[in-house]
Protein backbone atom coordinates (compact mmCIF):
# COMPACT_ATOMS: atom_id res chain seq x y z
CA UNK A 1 17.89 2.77 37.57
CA UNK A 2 18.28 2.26 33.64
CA UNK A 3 17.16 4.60 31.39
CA UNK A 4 14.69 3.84 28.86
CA UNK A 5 14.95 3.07 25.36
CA UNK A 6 13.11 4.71 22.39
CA UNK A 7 12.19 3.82 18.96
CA UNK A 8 11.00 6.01 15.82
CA UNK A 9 10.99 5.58 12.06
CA UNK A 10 9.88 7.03 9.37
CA UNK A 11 9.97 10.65 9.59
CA UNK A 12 9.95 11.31 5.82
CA UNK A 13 11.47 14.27 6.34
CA UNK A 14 10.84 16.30 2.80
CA UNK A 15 7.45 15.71 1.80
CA UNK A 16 5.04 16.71 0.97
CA UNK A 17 6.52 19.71 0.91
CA UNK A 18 9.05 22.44 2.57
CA UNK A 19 6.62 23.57 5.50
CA UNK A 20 5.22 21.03 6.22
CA UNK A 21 8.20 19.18 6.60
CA UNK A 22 9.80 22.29 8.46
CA UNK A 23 6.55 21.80 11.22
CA UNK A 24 7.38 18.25 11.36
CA UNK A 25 11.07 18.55 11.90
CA UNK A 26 10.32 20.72 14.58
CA UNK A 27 8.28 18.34 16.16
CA UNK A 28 10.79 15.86 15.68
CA UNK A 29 13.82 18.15 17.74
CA UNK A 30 11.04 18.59 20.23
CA UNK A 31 10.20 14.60 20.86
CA UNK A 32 14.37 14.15 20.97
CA UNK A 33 14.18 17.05 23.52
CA UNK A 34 12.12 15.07 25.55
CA UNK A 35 13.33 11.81 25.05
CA UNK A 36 16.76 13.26 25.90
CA UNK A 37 15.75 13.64 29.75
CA UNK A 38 15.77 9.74 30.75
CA UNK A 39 17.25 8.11 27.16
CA UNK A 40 19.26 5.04 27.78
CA UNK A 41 19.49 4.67 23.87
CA UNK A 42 17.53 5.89 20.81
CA UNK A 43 16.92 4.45 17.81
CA UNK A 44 15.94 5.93 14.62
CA UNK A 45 14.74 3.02 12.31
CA UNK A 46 15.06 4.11 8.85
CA UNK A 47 13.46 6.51 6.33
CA UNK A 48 14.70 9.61 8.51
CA UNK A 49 14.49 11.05 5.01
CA UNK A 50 12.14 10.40 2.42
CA UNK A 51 15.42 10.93 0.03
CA UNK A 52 19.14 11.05 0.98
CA UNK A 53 21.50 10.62 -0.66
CA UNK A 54 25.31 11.67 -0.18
CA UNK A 55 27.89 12.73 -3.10
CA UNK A 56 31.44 12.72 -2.25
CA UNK A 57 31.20 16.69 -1.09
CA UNK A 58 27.67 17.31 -1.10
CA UNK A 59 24.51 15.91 1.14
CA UNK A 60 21.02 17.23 0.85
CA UNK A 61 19.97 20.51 1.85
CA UNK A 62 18.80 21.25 4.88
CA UNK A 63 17.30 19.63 8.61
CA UNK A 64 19.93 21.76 10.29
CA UNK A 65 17.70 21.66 13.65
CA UNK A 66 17.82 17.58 13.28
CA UNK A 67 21.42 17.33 12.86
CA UNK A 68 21.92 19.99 15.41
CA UNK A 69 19.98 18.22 18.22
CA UNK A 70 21.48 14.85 17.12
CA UNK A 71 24.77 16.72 17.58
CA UNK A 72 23.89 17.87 21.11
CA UNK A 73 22.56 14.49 22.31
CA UNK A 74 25.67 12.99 21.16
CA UNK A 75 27.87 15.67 23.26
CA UNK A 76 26.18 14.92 25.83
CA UNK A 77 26.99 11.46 25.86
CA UNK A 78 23.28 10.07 24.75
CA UNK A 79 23.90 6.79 22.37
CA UNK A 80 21.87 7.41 18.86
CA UNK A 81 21.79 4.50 16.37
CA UNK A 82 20.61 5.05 13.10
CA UNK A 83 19.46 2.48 10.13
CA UNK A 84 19.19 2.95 6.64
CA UNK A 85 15.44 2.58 5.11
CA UNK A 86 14.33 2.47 1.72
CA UNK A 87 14.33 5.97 1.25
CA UNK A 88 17.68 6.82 2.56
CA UNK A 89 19.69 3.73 1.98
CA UNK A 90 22.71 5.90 0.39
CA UNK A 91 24.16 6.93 3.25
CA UNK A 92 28.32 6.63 3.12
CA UNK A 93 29.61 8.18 6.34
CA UNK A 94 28.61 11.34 7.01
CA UNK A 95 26.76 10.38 9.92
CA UNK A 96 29.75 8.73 11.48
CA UNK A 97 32.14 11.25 10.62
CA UNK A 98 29.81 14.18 11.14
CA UNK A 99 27.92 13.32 14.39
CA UNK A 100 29.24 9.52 15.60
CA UNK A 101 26.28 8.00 14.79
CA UNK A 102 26.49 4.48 13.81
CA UNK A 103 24.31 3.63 10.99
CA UNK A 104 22.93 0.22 10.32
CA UNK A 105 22.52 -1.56 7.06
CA UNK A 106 20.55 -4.45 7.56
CA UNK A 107 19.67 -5.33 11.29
CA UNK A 108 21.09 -5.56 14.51
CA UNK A 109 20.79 -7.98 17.25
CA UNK A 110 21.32 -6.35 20.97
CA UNK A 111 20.01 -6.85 24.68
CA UNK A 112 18.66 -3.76 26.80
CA UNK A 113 17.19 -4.70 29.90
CA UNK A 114 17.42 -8.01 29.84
CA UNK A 115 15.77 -8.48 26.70
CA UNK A 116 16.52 -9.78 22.97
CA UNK A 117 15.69 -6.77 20.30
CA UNK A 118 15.60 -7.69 16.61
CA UNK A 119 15.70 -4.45 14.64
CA UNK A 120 14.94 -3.51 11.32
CA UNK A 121 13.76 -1.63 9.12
CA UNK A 122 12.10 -4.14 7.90
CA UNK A 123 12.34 -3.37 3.94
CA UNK A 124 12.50 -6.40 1.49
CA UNK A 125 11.76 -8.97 4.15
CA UNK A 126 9.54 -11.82 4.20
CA UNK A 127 7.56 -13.19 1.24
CA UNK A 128 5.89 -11.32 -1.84
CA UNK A 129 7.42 -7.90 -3.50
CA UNK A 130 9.85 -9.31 -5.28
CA UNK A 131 9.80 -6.21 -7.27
CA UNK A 132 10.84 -4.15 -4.94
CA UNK A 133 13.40 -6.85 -3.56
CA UNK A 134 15.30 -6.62 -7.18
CA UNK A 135 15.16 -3.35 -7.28
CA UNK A 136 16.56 -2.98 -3.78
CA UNK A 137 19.52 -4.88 -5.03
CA UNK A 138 19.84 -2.49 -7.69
CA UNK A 139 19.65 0.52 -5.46
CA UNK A 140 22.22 -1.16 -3.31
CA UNK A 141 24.69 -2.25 -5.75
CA UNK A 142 28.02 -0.34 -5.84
CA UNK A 143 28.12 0.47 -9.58
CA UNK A 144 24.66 1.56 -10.00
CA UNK A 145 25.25 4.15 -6.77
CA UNK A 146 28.52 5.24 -8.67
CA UNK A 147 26.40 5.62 -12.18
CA UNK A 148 23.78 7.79 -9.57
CA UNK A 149 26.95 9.96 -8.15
CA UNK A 150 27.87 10.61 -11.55
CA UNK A 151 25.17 12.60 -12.39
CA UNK A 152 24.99 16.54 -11.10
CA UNK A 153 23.36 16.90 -7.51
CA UNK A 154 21.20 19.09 -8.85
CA UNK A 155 20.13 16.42 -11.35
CA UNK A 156 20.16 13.40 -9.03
CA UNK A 157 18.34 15.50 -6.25
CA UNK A 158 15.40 16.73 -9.00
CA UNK A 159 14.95 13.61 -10.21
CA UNK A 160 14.57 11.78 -6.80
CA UNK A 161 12.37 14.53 -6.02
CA UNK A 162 10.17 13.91 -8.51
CA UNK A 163 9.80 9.99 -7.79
CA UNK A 164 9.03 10.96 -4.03
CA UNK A 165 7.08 13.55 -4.75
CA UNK A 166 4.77 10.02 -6.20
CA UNK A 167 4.59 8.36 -3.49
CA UNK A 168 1.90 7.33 -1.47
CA UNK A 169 2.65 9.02 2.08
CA UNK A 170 3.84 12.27 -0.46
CA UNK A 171 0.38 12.84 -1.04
CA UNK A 172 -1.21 12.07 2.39
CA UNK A 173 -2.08 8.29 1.74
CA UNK A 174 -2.32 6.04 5.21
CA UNK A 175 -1.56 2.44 5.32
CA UNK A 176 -4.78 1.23 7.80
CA UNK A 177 -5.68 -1.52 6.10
CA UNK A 178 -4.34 -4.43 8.03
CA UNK A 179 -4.94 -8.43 7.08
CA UNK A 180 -2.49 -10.84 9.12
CA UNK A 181 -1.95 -13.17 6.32
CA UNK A 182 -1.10 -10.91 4.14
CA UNK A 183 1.70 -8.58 6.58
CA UNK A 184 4.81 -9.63 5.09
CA UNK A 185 6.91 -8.79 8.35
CA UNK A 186 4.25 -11.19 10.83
CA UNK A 187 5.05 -13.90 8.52
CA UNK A 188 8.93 -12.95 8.58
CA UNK A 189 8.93 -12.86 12.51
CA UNK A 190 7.04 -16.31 12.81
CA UNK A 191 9.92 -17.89 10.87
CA UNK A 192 12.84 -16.01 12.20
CA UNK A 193 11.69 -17.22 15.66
CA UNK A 194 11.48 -20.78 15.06
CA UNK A 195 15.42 -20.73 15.02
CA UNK A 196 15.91 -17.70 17.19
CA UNK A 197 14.65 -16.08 20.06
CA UNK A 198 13.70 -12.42 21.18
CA UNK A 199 11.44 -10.66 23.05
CA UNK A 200 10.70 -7.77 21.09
CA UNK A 201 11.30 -7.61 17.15
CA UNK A 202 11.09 -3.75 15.98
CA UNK A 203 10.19 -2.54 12.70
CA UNK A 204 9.53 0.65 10.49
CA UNK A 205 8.72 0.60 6.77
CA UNK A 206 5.13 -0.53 7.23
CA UNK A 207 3.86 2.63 8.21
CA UNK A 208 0.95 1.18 10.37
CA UNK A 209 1.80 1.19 14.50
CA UNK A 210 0.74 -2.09 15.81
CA UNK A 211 1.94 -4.19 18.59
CA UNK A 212 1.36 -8.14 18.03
CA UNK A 213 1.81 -11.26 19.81
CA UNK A 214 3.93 -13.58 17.82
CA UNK A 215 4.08 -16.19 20.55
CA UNK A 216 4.16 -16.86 24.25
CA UNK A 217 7.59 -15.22 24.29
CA UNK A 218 7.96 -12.62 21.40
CA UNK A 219 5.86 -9.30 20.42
CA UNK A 220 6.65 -7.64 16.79
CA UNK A 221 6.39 -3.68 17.20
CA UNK A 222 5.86 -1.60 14.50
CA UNK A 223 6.62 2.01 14.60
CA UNK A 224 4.13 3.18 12.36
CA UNK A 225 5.27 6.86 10.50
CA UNK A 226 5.65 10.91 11.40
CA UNK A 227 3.59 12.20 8.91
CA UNK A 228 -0.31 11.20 10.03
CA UNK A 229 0.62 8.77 13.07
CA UNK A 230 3.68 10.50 15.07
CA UNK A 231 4.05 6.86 17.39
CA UNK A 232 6.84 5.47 18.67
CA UNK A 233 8.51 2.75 21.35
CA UNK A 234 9.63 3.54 24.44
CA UNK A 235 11.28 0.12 26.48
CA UNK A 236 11.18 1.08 29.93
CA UNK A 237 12.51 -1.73 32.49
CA UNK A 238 11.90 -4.47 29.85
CA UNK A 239 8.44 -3.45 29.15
CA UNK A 240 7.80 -1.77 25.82
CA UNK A 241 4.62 0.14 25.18
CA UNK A 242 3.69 1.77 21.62
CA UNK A 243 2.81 5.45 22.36
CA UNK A 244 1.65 8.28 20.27
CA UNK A 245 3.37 11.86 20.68
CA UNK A 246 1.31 14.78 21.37
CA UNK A 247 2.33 17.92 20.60
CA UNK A 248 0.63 21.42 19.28
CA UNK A 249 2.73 21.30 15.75
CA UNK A 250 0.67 18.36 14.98
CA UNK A 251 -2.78 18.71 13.05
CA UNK A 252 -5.83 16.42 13.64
């Protein structure tokens, strides 16, 4: 019998601040740890980190228990597959080199069960934010990461503390408010599948969990985030279901 397949994104790992993001980690090990028992494949959809970024010697401090448990399940022969989100798009290797976890760019294309996954992150697609589409192109551009590496860690790392520390979901801010025409990712799904097919397109970024009919054939999943909503995808035999993880580290 297969194993089943799980999803997660957005763990935001760093904010608001040190404890809480210690509780969360730890919350995070302990979902792995129980994913781990029947995992076919698990993957980790971007913004792991609400800021990473890695120097030629140096990576951010700490998540030692994450890396640790991602260590283990890859000893123990457990496929992890990681993609970069818009927090933690500067990743350069260390994940590969460190614990032989492939890391995705931009999105990947694979069959479990039978099925066609899309997955995503599912930053700077669809229409609107053009903003943040140039300045994704700026974050992603070779000499403007070099110009960033320049710059002392302790520099680079205060100063993209800072920003973070500015952000909405810093600061306890929940993205409920949901109006179809305006979800930038619904509209990218209904185009993408009038030229391709898949059953299941999967998604981070928007921070909201839902689970929506595209058409007869093809549901768009969104992850939703680890710091009010703790859901996540689990694909068992073809079927995937949006759950919610319970656990005592978690605050009503």
């Amino acid at each position: 019998m297969a194993g089943k397949i799980y999803f997660a994104s957005d763990f935001h790992l760093g904010v608001p601040n040190y404890d809480e993001s210690r509780i969360r980690e730890r919350t995070i090990v302990d979902w792995l740890d129980m994913a781990s028992k029947d995992a076919e494949h698990i993957y980790l959809v971007g913004d792991i980190f609400d800021f990473w970024f890695e120097y030629k010697h140096v990576v951010p401090k700490g998540y030692i228990r994450l890396f640790g448990k991602l260590a283990e399940l890859r000893h123990r022969g457990i496929p992890v597959t990681v993609f970069k989100g818009n927090h933690d798009m500067w990743m350069f290797g260390y994940f590969e080199r460190e614990l032989g976890i492939p890391v995705i760019s931009d999105e990947l294309e694979v069959t479990h069960h039978g099925r066609k996954f899309f997955i995503h992150h599912g930053d700077g697609l669809g229409p609107g934010d053009t903003s943040y589409k140039l300045l994704r192109k700026i974050f992603r551009n070779r000499f403007c990461q070099r110009l960033f590496a320049a710059l002392h860690p302790s520099w680079g790392f205060g100063l993209a503390k800072y920003f973070s520390s500015k952000s909405r979901i810093a600061n306890h801010g929940k993205d409920d408010q949901f109006e179809e025409e305006n979800e930038w990712l619904i509209q990218f799904c209904k185009n993408k599948v009038r030229s391709s097919e898949y059953d299941y397109m999967v998604f981070g970024h928007r921070h909201l969990p839902l689970d929506i009919k595209i058409n007869e054939q093809t549901r768009y999943i969104n992850l939703g985030e680890w710091v009010h909503h703790y859901t996540y995808a689990v694909c068992d035999n073809g079927e995937m279901s949006l759950l919610k993880y319970e656990h005592e580290n978690i605050r009503p």
